[in-house]
Protein backbone atom coordinates (compact mmCIF):
# COMPACT_ATOMS: atom_id res chain seq x y z
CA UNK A 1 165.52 229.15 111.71
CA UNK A 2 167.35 225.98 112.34
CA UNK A 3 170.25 225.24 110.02
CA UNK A 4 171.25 221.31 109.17
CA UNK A 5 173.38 218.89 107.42
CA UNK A 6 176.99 219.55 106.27
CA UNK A 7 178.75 222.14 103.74
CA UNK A 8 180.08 220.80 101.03
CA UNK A 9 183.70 222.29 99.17
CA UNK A 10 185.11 223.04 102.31
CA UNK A 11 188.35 221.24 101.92
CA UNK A 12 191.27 222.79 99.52
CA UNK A 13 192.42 219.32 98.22
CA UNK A 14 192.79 215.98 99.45
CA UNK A 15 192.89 215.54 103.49
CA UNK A 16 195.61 213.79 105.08
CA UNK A 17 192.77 211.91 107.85
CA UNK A 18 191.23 210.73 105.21
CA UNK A 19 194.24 208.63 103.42
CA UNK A 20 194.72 205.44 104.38
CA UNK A 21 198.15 203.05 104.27
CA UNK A 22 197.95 199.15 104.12
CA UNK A 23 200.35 196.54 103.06
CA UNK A 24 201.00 192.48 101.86
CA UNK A 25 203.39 190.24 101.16
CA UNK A 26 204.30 189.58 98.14
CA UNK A 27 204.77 185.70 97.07
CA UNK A 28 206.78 186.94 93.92
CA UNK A 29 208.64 190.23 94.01
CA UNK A 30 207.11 193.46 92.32
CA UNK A 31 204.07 191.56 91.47
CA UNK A 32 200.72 193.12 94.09
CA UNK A 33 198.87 189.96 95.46
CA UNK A 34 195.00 189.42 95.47
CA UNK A 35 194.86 188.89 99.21
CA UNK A 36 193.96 190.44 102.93
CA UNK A 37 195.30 193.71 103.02
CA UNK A 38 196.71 194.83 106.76
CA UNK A 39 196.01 198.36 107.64
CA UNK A 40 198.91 200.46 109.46
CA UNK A 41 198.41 202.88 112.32
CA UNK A 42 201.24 205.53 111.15
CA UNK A 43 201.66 209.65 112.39
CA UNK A 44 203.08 210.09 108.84
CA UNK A 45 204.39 208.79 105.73
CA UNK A 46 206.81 210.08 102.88
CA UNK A 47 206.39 207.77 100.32
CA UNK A 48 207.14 209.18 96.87
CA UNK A 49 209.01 208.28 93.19
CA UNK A 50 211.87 209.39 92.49
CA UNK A 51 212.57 210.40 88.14
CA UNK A 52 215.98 210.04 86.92
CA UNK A 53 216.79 211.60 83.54
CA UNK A 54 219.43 212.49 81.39
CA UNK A 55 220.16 213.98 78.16
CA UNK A 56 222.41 214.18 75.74
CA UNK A 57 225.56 217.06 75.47
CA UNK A 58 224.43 217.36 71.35
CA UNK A 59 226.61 220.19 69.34
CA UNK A 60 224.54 221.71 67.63
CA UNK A 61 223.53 225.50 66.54
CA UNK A 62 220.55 225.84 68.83
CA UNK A 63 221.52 228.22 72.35
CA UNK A 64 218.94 225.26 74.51
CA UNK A 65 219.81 221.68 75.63
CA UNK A 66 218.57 218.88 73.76
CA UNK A 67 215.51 216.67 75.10
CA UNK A 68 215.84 214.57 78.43
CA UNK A 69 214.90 211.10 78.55
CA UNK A 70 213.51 209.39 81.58
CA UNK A 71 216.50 206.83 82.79
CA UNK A 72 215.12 205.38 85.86
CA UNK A 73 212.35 205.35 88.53
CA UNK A 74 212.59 204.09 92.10
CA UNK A 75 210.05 204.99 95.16
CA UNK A 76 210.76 205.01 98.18
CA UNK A 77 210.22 206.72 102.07
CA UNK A 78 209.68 206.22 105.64
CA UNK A 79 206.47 205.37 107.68
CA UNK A 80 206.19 206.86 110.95
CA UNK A 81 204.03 205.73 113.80
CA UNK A 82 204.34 205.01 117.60
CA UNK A 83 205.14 201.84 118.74
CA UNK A 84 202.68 199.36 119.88
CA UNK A 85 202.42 195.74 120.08
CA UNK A 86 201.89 193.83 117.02
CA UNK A 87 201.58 196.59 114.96
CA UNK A 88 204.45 196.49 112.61
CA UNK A 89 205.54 192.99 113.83
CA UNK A 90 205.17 192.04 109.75
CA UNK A 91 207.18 195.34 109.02
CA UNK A 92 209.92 194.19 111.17
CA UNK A 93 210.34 190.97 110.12
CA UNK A 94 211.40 192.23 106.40
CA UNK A 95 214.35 194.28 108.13
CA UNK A 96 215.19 190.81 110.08
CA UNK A 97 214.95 188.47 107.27
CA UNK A 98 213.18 186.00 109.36
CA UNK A 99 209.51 184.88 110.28
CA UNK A 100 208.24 184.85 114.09
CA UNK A 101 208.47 182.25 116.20
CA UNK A 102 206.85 181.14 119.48
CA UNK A 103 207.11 184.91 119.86
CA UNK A 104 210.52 185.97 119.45
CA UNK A 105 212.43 186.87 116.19
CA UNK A 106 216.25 186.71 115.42
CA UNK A 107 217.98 188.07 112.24
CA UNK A 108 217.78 185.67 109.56
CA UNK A 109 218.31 185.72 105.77
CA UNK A 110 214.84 185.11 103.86
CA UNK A 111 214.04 188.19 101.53
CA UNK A 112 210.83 189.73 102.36
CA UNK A 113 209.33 192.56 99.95
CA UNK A 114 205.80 193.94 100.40
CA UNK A 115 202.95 195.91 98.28
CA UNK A 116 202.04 198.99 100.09
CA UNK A 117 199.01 201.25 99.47
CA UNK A 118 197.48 204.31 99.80
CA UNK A 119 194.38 205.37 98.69
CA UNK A 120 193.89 208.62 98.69
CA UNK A 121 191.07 210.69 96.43
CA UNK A 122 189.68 207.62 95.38
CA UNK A 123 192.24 205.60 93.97
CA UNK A 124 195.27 203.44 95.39
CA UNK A 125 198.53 204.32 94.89
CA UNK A 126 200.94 201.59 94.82
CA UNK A 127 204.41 200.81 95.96
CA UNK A 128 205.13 197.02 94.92
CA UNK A 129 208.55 195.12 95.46
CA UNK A 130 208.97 197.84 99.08
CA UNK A 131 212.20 196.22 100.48
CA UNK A 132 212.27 197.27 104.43
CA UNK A 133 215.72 198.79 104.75
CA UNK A 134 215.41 200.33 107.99
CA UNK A 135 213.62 199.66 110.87
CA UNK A 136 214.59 202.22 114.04
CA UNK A 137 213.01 202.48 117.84
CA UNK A 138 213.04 205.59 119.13
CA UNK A 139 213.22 206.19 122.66
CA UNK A 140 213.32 209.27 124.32
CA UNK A 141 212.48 210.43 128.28
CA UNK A 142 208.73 212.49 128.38
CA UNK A 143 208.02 210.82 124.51
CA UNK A 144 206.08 208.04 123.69
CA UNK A 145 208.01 205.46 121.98
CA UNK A 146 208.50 205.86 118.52
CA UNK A 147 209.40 203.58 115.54
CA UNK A 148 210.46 204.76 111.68
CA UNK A 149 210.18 202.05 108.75
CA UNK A 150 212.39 202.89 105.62
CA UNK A 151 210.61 201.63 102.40
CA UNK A 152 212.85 200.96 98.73
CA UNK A 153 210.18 200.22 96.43
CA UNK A 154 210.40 199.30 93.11
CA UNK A 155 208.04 201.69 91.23
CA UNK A 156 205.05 203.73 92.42
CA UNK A 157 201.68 203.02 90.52
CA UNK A 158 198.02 204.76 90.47
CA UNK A 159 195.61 202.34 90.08
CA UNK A 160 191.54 202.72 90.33
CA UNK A 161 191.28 199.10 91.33
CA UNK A 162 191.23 197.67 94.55
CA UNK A 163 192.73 194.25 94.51
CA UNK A 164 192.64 193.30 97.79
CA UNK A 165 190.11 190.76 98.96
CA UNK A 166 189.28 192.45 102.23
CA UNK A 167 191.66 195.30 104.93
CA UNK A 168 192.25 193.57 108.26
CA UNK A 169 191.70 196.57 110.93
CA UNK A 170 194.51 198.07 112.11
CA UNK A 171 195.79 197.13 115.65
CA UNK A 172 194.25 198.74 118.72
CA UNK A 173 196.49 198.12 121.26
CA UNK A 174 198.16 200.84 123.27
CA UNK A 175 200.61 203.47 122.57
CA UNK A 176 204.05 202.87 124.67
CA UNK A 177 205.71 205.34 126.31
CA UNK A 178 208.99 205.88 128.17
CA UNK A 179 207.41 206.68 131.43
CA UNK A 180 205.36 204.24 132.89
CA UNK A 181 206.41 201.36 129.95
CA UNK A 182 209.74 201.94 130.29
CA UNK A 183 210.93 198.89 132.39
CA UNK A 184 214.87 198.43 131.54
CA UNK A 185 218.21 199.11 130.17
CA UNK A 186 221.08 196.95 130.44
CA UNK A 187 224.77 196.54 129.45
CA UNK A 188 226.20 193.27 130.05
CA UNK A 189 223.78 192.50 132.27
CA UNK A 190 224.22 195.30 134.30
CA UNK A 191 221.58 198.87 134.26
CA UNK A 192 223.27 202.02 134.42
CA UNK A 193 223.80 203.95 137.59
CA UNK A 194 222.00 206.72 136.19
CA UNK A 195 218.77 207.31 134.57
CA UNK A 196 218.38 206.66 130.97
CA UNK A 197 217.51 209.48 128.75
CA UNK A 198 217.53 208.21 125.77
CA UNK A 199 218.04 205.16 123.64
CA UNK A 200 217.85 204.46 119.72
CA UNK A 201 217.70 200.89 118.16
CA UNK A 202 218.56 200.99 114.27
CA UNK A 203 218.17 198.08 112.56
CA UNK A 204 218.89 198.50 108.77
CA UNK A 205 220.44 195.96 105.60
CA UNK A 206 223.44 197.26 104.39
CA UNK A 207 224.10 197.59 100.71
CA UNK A 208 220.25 197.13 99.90
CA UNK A 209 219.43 198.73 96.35
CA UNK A 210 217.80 198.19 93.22
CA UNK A 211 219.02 196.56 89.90
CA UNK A 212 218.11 197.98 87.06
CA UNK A 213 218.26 197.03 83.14
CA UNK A 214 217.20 198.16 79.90
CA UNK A 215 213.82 197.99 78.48
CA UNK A 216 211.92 199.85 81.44
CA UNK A 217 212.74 202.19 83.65
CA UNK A 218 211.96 200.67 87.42
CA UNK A 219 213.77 198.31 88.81
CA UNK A 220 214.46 194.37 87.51
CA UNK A 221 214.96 193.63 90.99
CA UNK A 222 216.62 194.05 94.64
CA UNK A 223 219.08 192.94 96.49
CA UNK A 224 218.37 192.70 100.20
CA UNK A 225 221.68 193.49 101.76
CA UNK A 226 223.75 192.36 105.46
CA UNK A 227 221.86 192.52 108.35
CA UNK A 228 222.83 195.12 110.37
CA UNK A 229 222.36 196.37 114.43
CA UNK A 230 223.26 199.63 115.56
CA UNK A 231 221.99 202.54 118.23
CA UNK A 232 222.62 204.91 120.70
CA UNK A 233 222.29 205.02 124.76
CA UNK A 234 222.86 208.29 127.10
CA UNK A 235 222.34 207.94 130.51
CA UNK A 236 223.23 210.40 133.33
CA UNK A 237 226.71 209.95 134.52
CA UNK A 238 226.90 208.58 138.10
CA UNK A 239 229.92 206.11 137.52
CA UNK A 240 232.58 204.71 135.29
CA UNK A 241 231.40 201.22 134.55
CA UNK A 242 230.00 201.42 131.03
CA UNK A 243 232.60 204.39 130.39
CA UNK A 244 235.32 201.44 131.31
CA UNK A 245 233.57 198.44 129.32
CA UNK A 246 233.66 201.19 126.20
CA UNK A 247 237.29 201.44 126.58
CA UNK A 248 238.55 197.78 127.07
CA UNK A 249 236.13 196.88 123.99
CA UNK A 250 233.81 194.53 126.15
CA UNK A 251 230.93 192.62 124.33
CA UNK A 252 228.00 191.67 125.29
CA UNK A 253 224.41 191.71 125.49
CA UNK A 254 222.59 195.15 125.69
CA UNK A 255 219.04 194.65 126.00
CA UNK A 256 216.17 197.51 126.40
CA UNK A 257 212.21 195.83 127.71
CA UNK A 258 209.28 198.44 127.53
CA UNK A 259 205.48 197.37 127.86
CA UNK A 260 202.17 199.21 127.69
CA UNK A 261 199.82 199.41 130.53
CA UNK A 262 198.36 195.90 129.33
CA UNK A 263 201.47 194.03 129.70
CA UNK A 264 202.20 194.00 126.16
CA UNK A 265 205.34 194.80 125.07
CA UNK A 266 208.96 194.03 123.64
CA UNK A 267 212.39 192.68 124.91
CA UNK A 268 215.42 194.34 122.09
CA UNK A 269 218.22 192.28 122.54
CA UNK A 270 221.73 192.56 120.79
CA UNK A 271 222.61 189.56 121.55
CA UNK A 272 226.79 190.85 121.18
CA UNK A 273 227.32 194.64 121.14
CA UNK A 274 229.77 196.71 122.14
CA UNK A 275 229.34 200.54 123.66
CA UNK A 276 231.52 203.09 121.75
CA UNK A 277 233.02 206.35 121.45
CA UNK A 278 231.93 207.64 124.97
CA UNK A 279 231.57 210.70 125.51
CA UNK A 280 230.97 212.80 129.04
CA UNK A 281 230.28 216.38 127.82
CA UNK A 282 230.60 219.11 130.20
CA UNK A 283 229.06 221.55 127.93
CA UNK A 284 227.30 224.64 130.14
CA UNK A 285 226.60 225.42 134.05
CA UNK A 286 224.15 224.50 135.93
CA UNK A 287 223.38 220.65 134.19
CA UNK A 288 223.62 217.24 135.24
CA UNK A 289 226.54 215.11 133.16
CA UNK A 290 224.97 212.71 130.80
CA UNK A 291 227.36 209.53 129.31
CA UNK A 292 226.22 208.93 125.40
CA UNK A 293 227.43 206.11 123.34
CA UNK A 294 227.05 204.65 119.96
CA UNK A 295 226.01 200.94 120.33
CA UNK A 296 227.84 198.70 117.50
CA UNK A 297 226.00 195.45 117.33
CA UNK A 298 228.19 191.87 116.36
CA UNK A 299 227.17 188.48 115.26
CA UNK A 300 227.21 186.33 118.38
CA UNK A 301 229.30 183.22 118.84
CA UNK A 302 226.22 181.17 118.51
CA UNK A 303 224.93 182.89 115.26
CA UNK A 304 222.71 185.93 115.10
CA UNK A 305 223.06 189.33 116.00
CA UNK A 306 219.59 190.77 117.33
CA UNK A 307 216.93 189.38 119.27
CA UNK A 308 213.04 190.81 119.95
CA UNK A 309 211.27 188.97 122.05
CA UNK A 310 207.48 189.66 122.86
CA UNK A 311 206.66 190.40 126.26
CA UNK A 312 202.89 188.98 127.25
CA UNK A 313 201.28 189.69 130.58
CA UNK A 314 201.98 187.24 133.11
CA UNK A 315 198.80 184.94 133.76
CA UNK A 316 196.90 185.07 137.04
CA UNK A 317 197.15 183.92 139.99
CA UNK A 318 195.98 180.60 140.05
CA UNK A 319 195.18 180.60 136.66
């Protein structure tokens, strides 16, 4: 005989495939708006609460401790995907402080917090008042490029209703990778000898946390914290010119362009950085030297200290 249609109760619990993540802006913080919902493209997520608790050191009789009490909640996690255009250009803004621009982006101060969700098993889970406190690009030779968004939320809720008016589709442009997409790396103007290896782009806001008071146990509110630019760079070692420029303490601008197959892409620009604590490891036979460095981002003369910049296909010819 033939044999059709599906099994059911094949599943243990809840599949991660089937989860989904979207997000919003808040207009007021901690408070989940009625609007479009954007749907992420992520490889993973870590989003949890957090229960702080204490209880008190009673004298008594009795060989137990007293009862706990619940002192404080806070949520919070990283989304993972791989980068692609436009696809956590919202995301990156809250680490920036600042809104886009005729397609470019520099560190600002406006506070940004979002609503994330996840439903999952039929209901949403909710992470209102999400500060971004972290935003890092990942790039690493034979990888495709990858990006890491750290969420401080201000509670986590379960909710059966859906309050958004509609999801906006996530974005379907293409993965980048450091192969063919890679197209640059420079210090001061200038692109290493050697081959670059690996880069990392951390973009974060120092001193973000919650405030908390009495009466409820999440948090009253947040406080967004200094812009911050930071990263790393190893290349392999074929001469001394960003060894010397990490010596004498030269600034500048170091700047790192990838683009998918489409054209699409971003320029990461500190705009005044500095290469530090060099190191040329000559760790085991038979391997070729590679040059790492942190990279300490400044403000620049001019104000600001980071820069992205979306790169868009050049028209056609004659178009």
């Amino acid at each position: 005989m033939a044999f059709t249609g599906a099994t059911t109760g094949l599943a243990a619990g809840a599949q991660t495939n089937d989860t989904r993540l979207d997000y919003a802006q808040e207009a007021t913080y901690g408070t989940s708006p009625a609007v479009a919902y954007q749907a992420l493209r992520i490889t993973g997520e870590s989003l949890a609460i957090t229960q702080s608790t204490s209880r008190p050191d009673e004298i008594n009789g009795v060989a137990e401790a007293s009862q706990s009490v619940l002192t404080q909640v806070q949520a919070s996690g990283t989304i993972s995907g791989a980068l692609s255009s436009g696809t956590y250009d919202d995301l990156i803004a809250g680490v920036m402080g600042a809104d886009w621009a005729d397609s470019a982006i520099t560190n600002g101060s406006l506070g940004k917090t979002y609503t994330v969700r996840r439903k999952i098993l039929g209901k949403f889970v909710l992470y209102p008042g999400s500060l971004v406190s972290q935003a890092q690009f990942q790039f690493q030779q034979g990888q495709y490029a990858a990006v890491s968004i750290d969420l401080l939320s201000k509670n986590e809720i379960v909710s059966d209703a859906d309050i958004a008016t509609s999801v906006t589709a996530p974005t379907t442009t293409k993965v980048m990778d450091t192969v063919g997409n890679f197209l640059s790396c420079t210090v001061n103007g200038v692109a290493p000898d050697g081959c670059v290896t690996q880069a990392t782009i951390t973009l974060s806001r120092d001193g973000a946390a919650n405030d908390y008071g009495m009466g409820h146990a999440d948090a009253c509110g947040v406080r967004a914290g200094r812009f911050m630019a930071a990263g790393t760079l190893e290349f392999y070692f074929r001469s001394w010119a960003q060894y010397q420029d990490a010596i004498a303490g030269n600034q500048g601008e170091i700047v790192v362009r990838i683009a998918d197959a489409t054209g699409n892409g971003y320029e990461l620009k500190f705009l005044n950085a500095a290469l530090r604590s060099p190191k040329i490891p000559n760790s085991q036979s038979n391997q070729t030297v590679k040059a790492t460095f942190t990279i300490e981002g400044n403000p620049a003369d001019a104000g600001g200290t980071f820069t992205i910049t979306k790169i868009v296909p050049a028209p056609p010819a004659g178009g």
